[in-house]
Protein backbone atom coordinates (compact mmCIF):
# COMPACT_ATOMS: atom_id res chain seq x y z
CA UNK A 1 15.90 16.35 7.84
CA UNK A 2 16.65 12.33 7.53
CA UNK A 3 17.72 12.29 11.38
CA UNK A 4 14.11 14.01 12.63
CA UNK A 5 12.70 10.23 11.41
CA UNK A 6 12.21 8.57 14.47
CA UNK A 7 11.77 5.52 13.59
CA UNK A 8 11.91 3.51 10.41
CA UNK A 9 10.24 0.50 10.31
CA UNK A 10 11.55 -2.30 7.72
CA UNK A 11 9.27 -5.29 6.42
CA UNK A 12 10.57 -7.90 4.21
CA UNK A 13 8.08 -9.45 2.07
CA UNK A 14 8.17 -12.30 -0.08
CA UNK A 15 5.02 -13.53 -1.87
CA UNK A 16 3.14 -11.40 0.98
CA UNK A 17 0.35 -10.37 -1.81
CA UNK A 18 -2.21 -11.85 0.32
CA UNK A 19 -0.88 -11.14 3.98
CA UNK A 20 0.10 -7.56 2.71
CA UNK A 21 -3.55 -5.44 2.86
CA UNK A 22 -4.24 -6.51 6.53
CA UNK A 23 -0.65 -5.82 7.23
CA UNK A 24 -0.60 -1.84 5.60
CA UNK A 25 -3.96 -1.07 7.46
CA UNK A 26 -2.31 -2.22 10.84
CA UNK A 27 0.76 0.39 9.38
CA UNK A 28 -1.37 2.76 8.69
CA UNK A 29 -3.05 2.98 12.15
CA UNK A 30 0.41 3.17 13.90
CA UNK A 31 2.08 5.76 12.21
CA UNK A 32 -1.61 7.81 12.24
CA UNK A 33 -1.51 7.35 15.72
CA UNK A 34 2.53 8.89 15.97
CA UNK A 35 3.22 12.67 16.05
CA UNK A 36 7.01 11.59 15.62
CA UNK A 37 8.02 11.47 11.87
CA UNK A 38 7.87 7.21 10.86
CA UNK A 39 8.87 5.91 7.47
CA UNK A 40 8.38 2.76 6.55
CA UNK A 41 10.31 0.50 4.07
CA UNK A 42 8.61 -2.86 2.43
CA UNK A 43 11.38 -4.56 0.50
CA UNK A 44 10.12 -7.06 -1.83
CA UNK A 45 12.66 -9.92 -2.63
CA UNK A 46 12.39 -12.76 -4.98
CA UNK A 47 8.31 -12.76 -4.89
CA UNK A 48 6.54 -14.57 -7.74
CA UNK A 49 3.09 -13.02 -6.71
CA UNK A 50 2.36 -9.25 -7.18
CA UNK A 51 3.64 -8.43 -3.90
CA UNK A 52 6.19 -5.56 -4.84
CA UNK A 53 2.87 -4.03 -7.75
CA UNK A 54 0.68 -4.07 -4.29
CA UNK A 55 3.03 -2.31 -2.39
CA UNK A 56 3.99 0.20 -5.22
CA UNK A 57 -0.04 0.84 -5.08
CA UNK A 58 -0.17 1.40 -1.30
CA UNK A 59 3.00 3.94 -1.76
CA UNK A 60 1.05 5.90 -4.01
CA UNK A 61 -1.53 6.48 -1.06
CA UNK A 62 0.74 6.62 2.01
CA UNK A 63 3.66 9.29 1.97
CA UNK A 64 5.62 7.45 4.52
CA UNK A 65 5.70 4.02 2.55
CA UNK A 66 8.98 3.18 0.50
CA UNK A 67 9.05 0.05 -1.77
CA UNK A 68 12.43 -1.34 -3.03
CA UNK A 69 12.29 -4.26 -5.22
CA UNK A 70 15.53 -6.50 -4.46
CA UNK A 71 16.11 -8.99 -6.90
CA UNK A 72 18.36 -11.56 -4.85
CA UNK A 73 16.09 -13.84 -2.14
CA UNK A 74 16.55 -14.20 1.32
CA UNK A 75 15.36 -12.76 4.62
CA UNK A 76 18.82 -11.27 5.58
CA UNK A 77 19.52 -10.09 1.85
CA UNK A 78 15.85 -7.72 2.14
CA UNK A 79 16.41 -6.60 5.70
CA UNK A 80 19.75 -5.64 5.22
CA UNK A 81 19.12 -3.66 2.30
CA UNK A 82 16.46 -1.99 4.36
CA UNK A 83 18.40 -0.93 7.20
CA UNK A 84 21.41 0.32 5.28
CA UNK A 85 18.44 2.71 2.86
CA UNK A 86 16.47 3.97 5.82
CA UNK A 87 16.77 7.28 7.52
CA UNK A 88 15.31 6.54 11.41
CA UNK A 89 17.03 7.36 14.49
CA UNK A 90 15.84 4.29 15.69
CA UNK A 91 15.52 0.89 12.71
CA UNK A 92 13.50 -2.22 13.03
CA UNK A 93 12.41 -5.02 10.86
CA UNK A 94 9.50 -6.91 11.60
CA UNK A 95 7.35 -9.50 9.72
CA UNK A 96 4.63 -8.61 7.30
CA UNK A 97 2.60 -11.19 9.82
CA UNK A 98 3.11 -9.08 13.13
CA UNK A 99 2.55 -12.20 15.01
CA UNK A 100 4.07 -9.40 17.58
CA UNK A 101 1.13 -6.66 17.72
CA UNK A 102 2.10 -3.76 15.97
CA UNK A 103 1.38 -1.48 19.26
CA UNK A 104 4.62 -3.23 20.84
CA UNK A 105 6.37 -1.29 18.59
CA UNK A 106 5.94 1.75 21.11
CA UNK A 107 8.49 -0.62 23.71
CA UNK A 108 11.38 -0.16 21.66
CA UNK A 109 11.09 3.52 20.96
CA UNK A 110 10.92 6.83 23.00
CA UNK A 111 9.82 7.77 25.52
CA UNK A 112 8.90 3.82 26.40
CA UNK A 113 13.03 2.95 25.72
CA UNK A 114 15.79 5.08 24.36
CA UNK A 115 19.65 5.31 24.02
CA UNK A 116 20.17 1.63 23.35
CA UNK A 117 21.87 0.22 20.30
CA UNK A 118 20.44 -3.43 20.20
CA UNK A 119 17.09 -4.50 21.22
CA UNK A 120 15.41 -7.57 20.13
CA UNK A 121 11.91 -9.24 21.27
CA UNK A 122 12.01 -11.49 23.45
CA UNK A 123 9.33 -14.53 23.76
CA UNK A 124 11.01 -15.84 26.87
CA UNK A 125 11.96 -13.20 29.52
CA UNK A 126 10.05 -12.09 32.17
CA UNK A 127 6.90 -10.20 30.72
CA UNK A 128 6.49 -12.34 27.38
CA UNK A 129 3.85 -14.25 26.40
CA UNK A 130 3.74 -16.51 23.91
CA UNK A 131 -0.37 -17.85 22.31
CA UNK A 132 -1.22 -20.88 20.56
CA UNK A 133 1.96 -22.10 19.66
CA UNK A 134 2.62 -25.78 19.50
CA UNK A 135 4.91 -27.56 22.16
CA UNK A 136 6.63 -29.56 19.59
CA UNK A 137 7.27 -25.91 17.67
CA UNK A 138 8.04 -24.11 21.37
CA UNK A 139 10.40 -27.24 22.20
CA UNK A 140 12.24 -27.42 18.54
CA UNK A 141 12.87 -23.75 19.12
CA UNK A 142 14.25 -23.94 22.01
CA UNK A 143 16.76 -26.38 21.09
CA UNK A 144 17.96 -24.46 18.10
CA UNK A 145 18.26 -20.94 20.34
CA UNK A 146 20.58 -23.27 22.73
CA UNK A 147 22.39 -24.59 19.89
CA UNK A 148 22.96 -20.74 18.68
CA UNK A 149 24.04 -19.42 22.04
CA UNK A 150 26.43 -22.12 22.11
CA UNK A 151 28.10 -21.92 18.69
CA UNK A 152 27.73 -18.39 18.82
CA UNK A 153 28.57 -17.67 22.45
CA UNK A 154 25.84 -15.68 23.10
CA UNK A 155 25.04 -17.26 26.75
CA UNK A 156 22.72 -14.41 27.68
CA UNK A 157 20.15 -14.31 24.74
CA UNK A 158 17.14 -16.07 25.04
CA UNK A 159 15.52 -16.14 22.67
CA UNK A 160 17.50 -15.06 18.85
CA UNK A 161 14.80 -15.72 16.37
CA UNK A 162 11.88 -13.34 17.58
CA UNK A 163 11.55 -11.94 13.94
CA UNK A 164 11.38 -8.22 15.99
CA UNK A 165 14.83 -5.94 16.40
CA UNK A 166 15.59 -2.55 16.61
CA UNK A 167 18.94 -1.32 16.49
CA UNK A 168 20.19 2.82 16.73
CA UNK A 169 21.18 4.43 13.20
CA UNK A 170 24.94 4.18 14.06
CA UNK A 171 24.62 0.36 15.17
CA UNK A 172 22.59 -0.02 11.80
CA UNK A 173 25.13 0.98 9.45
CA UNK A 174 27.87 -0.66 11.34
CA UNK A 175 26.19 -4.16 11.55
CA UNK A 176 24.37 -4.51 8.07
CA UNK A 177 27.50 -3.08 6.29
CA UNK A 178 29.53 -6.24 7.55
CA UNK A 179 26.80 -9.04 8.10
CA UNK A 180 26.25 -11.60 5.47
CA UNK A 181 24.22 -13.68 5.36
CA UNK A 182 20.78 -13.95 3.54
CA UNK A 183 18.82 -16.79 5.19
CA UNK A 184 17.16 -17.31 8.42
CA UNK A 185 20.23 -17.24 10.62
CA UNK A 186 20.73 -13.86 9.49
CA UNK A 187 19.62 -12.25 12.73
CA UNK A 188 21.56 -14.51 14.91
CA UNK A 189 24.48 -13.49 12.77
CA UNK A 190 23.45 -9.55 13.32
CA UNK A 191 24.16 -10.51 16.99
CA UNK A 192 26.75 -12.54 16.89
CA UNK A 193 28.81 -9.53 15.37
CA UNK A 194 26.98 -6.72 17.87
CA UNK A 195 28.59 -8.60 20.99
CA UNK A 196 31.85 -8.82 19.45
CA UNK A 197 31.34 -4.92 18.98
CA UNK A 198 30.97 -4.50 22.20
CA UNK A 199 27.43 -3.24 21.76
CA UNK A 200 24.99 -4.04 24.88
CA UNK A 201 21.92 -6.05 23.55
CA UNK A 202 18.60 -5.22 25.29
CA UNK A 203 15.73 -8.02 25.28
CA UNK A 204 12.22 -6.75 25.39
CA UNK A 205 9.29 -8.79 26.47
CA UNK A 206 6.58 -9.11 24.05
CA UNK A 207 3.53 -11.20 23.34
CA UNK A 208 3.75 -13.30 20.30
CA UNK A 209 0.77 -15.01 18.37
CA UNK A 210 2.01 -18.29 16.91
CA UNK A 211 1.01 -18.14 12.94
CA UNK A 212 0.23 -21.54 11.49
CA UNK A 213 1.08 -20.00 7.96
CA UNK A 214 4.61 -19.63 8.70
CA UNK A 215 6.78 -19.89 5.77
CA UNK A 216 9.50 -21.60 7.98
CA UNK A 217 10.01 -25.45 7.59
CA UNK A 218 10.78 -26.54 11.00
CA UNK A 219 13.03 -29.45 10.00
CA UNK A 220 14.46 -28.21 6.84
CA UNK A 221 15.19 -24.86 7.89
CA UNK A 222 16.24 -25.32 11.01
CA UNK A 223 19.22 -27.76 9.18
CA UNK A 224 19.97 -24.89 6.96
CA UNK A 225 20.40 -22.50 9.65
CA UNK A 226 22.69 -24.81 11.80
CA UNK A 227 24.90 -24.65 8.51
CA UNK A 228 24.78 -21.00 8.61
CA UNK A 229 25.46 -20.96 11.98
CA UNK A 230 28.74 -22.78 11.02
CA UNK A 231 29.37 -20.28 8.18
CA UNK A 232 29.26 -17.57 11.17
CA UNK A 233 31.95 -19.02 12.36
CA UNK A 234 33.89 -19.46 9.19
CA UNK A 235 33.61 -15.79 8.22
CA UNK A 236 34.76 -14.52 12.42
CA UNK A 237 37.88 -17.08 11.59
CA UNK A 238 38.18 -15.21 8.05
CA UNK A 239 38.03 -11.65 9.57
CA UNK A 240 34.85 -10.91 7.08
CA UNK A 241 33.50 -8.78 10.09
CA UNK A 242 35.70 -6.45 10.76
């Protein structure tokens, strides 16, 4: 029965209290408008808000919602534990934001794209558009994705940080049982490892709404993901990923 999910769709959320009702009716409209079987999993990390008692009331109303409460912070820590607890055929995490509209979930899943075992959105290939964003934000992000596909060798990603991937069960399990870390890098890390796998990663064109509310701190967080990028490297040299 677990493998009829299609898709299961994974949503970190930390102190999201106030982003989260706007973010379940969008849910709720997508998987109403799916004959294919879709669960969803919100996994609540580290909030200080009521977050994971708001999500345990919208489980009580929607069958398909799961809530797990993970203790330990960090983006990577709550997606991880996500992917390697969910039952789709297909597995994505996106943010509680969807700065991506949720209807662009229909590119990464049958009958729109199938078979693959990494895609990621894309802001920057042909077909994406980006809205409102900042040139200083555009232009600081597009420094960091070239330092990433440098450190990382990834030479034919463009863009690493879209906060939208999907990956097949059996890339899922494989990935998330070996990736590490917990902060914002965690995705490029996720990559990093798929391409020494061997696995062929798909971009996919979407549009993206820039969100003034972010939670990232450009300059901050962007020097605590070049030290995770480093740590990548570290843990390759240390055979963690094998």
């Amino acid at each position: 029965m677990e493998r009829d999910i299609l898709l299961s769709l994974i949503l970190p959320a930390y102190n999201e209290e106030h982003r989260l009702p706007e973010c379940m009716e969008k849910v709720a409209g997508f998987v109403a408008s799916h004959q294919e079987p879709i669960e969803v999993i919100l996994v609540e990390n580290g909030s200080k808000d009521r977050t994971y008692e708001l999500g345990l009331e919208y489980a009580k109303k929607y069958p398909w919602l799961t809530v797990l409460r993970e203790q330990k912070s960090g983006k990577g820590n709550a997606v991880r534990r996500g992917m390697l607890e969910a039952h789709g055929q297909y597995r994505m995490f996106a943010d509680v934001d969807f700065s991506m509209p949720i209807d662009e979930v229909d590119h990464f899943i049958p009958p729109a794209l199938e078979g693959y075992q990494v895609a990621i959105g894309s802001r920057e290939v042909k077909g994406a558009v980006r809205y409102n964003e900042p040139a200083t934000r555009h232009f600081t992000g597009r420094v960091f994705n070239l330092i990433v596909r440098i450190l990382l060798s990834l030479p034919n990603i463009h863009d690493t940080q879209c906060g939208f991937k999907s990956f097949s069960a059996e890339a899922a399990e494989r990935l998330f049982s070996v990736q590490k870390i917990d902060g914002w890098a965690f995705d490029a890390e996720v990559l990093f490892i798929a391409k020494k796998f061997g696995y062929k990663i798909i971009e996919v064109p979407v549009q993206w709404y820039y969100d003034g509310n972010s939670k990232i701190n450009v300059i901050q967080d962007s020097l605590k993901m070049f030290r995770e990028l480093l740590q990548i490297r570290k843990n390759y040299r240390q055979g963690l990923y094998r």
